[in-house]
Each structure stands twice: as C-alpha cells, then as structure tokens.
N, C-alpha and C. Protein backbone atom coordinates (compact mmCIF):
# COMPACT_ATOMS: atom_id res chain seq x y z
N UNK A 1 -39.26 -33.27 -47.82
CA UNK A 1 -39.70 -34.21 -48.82
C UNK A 1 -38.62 -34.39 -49.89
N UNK A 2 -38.57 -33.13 -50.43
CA UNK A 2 -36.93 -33.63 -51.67
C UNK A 2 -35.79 -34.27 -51.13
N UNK A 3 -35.27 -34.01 -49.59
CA UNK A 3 -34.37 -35.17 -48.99
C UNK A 3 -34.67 -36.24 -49.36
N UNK A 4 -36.15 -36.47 -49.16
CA UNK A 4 -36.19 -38.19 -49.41
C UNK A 4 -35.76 -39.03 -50.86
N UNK A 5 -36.11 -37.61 -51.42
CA UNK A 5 -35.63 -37.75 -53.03
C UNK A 5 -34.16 -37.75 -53.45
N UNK A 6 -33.37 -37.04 -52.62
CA UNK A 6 -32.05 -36.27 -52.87
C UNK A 6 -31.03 -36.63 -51.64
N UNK A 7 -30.50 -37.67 -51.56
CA UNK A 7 -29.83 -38.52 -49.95
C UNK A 7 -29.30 -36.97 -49.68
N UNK A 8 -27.73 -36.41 -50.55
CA UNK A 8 -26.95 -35.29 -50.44
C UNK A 8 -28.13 -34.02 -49.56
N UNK A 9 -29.07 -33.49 -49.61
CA UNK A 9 -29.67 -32.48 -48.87
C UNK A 9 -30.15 -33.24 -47.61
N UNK A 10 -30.74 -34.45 -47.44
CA UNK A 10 -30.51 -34.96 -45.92
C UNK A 10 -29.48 -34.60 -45.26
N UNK A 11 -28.24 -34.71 -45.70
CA UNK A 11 -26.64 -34.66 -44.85
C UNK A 11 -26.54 -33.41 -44.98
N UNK A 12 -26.73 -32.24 -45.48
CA UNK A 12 -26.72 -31.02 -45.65
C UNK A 12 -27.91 -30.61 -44.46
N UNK A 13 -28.91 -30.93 -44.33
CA UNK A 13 -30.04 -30.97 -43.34
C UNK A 13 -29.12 -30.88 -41.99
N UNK A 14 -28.83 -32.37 -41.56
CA UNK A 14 -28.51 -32.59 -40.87
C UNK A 14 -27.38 -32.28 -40.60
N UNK A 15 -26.33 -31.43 -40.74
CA UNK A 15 -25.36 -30.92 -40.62
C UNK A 15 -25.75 -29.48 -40.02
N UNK A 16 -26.56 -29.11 -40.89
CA UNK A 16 -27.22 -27.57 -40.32
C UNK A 16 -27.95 -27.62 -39.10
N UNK A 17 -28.93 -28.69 -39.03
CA UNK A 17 -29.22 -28.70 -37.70
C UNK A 17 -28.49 -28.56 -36.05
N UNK A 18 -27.37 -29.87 -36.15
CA UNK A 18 -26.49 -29.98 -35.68
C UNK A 18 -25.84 -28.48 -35.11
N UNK A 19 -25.13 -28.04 -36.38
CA UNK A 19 -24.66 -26.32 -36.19
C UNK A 19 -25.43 -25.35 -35.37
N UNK A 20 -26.64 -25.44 -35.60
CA UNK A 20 -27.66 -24.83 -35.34
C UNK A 20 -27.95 -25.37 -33.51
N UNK A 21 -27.97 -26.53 -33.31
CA UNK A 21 -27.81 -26.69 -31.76
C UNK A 21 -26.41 -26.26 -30.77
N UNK A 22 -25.28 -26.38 -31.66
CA UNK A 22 -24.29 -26.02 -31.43
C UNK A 22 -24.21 -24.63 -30.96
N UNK A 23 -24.65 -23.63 -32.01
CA UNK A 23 -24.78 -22.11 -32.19
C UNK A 23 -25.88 -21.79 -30.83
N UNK A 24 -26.64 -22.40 -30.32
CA UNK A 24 -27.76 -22.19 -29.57
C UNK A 24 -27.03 -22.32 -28.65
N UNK A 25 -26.14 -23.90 -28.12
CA UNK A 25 -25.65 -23.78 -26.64
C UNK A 25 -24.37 -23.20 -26.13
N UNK A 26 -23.67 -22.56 -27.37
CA UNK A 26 -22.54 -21.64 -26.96
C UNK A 26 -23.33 -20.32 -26.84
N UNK A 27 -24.36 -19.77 -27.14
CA UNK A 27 -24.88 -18.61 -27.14
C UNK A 27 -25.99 -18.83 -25.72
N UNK A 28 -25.97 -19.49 -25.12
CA UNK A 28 -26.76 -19.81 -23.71
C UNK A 28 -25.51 -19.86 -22.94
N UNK A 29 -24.29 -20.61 -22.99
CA UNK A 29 -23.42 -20.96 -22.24
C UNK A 29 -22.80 -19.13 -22.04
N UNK A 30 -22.46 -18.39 -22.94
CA UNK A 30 -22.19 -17.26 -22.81
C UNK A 30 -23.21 -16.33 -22.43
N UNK A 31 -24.44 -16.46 -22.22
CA UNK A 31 -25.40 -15.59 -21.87
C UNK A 31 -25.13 -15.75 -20.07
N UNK A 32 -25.58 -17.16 -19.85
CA UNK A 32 -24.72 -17.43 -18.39
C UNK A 32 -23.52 -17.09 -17.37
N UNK A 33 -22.74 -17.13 -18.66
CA UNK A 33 -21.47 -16.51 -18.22
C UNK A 33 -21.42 -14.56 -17.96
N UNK A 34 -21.95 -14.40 -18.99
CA UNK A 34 -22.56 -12.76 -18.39
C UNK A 34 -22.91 -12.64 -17.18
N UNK A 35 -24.02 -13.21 -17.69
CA UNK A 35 -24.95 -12.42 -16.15
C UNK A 35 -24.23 -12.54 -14.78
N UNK A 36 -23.16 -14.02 -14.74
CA UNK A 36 -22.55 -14.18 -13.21
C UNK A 36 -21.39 -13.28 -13.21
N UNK A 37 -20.97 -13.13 -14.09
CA UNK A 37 -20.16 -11.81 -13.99
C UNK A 37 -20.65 -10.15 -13.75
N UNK A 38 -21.85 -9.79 -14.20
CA UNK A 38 -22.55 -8.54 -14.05
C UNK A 38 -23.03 -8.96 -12.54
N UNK A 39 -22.95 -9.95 -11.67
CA UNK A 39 -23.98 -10.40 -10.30
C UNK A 39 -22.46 -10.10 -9.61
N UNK A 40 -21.36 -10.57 -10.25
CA UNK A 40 -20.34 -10.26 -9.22
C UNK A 40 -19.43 -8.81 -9.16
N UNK A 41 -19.90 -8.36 -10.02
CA UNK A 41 -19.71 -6.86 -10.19
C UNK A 41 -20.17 -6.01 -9.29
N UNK A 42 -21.72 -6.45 -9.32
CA UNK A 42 -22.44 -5.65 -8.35
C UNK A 42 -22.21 -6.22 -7.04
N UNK A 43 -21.91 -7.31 -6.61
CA UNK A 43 -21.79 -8.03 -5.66
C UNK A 43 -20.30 -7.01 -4.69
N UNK A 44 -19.09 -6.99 -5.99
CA UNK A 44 -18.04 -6.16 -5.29
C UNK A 44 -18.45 -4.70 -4.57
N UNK A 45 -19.03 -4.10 -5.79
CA UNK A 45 -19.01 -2.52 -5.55
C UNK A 45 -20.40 -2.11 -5.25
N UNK A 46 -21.82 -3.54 -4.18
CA UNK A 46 -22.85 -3.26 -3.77
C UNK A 46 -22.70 -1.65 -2.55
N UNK A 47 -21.94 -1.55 -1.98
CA UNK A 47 -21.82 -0.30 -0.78
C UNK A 47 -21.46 0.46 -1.94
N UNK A 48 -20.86 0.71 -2.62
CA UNK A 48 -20.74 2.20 -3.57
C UNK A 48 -21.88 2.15 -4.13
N UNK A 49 -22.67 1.67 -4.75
CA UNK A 49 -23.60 1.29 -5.67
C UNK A 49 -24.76 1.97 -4.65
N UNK A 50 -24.98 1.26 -3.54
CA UNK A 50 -25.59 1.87 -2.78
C UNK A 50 -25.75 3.13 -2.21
N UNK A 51 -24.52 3.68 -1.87
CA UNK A 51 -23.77 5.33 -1.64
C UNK A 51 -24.59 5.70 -3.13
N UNK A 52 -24.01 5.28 -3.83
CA UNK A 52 -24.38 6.64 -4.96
C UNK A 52 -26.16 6.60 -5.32
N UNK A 53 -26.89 5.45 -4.87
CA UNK A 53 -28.60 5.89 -5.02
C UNK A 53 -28.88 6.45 -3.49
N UNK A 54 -27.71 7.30 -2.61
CA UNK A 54 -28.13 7.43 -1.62
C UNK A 54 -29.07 7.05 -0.39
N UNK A 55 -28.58 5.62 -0.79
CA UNK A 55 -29.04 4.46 0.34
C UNK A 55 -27.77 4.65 1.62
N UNK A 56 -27.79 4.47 2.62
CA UNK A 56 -27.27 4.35 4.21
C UNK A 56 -26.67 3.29 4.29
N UNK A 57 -25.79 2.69 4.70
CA UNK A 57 -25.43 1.47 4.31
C UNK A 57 -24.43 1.28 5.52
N UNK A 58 -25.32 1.09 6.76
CA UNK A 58 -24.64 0.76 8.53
C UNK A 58 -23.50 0.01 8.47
N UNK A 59 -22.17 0.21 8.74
CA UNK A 59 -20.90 -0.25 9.19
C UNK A 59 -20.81 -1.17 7.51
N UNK A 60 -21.11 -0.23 6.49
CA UNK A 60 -20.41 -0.28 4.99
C UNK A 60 -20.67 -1.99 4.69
N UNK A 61 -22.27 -2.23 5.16
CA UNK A 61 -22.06 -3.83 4.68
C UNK A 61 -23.52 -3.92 4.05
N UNK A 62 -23.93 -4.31 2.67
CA UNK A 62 -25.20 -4.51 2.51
C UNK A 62 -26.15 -5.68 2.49
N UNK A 63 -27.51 -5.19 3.66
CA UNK A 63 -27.77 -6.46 4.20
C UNK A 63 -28.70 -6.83 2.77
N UNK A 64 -29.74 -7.69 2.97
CA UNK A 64 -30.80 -8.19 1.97
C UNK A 64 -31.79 -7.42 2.43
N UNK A 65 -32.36 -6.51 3.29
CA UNK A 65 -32.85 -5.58 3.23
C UNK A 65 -32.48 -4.54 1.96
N UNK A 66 -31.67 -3.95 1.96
CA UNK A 66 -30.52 -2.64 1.45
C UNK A 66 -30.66 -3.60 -0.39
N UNK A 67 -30.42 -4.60 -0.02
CA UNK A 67 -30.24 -4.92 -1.33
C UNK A 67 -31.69 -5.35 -1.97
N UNK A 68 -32.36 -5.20 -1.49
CA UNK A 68 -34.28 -5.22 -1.95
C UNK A 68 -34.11 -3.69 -2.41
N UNK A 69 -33.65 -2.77 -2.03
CA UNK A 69 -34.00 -1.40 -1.97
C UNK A 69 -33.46 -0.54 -3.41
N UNK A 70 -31.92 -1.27 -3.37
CA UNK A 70 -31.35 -1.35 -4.61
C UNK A 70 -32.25 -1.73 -5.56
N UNK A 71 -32.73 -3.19 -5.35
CA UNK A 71 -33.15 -3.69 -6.63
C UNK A 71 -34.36 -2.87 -6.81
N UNK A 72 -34.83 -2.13 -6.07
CA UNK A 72 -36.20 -1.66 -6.22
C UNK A 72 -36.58 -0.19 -7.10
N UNK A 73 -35.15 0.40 -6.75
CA UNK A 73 -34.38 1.86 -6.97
C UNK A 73 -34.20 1.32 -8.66
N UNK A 74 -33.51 0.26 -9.05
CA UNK A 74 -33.09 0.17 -10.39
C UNK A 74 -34.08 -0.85 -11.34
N UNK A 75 -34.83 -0.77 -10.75
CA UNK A 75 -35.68 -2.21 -11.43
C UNK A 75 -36.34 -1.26 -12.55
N UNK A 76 -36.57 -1.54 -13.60
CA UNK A 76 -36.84 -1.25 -14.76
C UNK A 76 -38.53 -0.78 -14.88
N UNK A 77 -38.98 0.74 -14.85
CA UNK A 77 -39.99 0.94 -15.08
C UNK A 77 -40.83 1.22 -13.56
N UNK A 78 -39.48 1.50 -12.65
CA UNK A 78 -40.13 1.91 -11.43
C UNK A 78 -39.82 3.55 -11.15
C-alpha cells in the first residue's frame, strides 16, 4: 500500500523481488548440480561401495538388482 503512495519503494520492491528469483534459481541450479555429481560418484566406485556393505558383486559389475540392495542397506532409517 505505501508503494502506491511512495513510486521509489515500488522500484525497491521490485528489484528485491527480482533478486530474490534470481537467488532461488542459482540455488536450485546448484542443488542439481550436486546431486548429479554425488549419482556419479557412486555410479564410479558402485563395486567398492558394494564390497565394503559386503554385498557379492559377480564378475565386479553392479546389476539393478545389487543396486536395490545398496539402496536398501543405506536408505535412511532402515
């Protein structure tokens, strides 16, 4: 309501907003960028990863079986 009164805090408004969408999609764009990096992490070193929760891991390759088992071994609250 005082914007309507005060042009100068509209453009101050709207400047912050702006920032404020800005601040949101670099902080999504980098949340993204995480996670495909933590997926290809595990993706490299899935057979060690596996070795060390003492999962079996036939001719050192992990199928989507093996990797259900993983996720099941580390899933949060199991």
């Amino acid at each position: 309501m005082l914007a309507l009164l005060w042009w100068p805090l509209a453009a101050v408004a709207a400047v912050a907003a702006g920032t404020g969408v800005v601040a949101w999609r670099r902080a999504h764009t980098a949340a993204l960028s995480l996670a495909e990096i933590a997926e290809a992490v595990v993706d490299l070193r899935a057979t060690e990863l596996a070795t060390a929760l003492g999962i079996v891991t036939p001719h050192n390759r992990v199928t989507p079986g093996i990797g259900h088992e993983i996720t099941e071994r580390l899933r949060k609250g199991a």
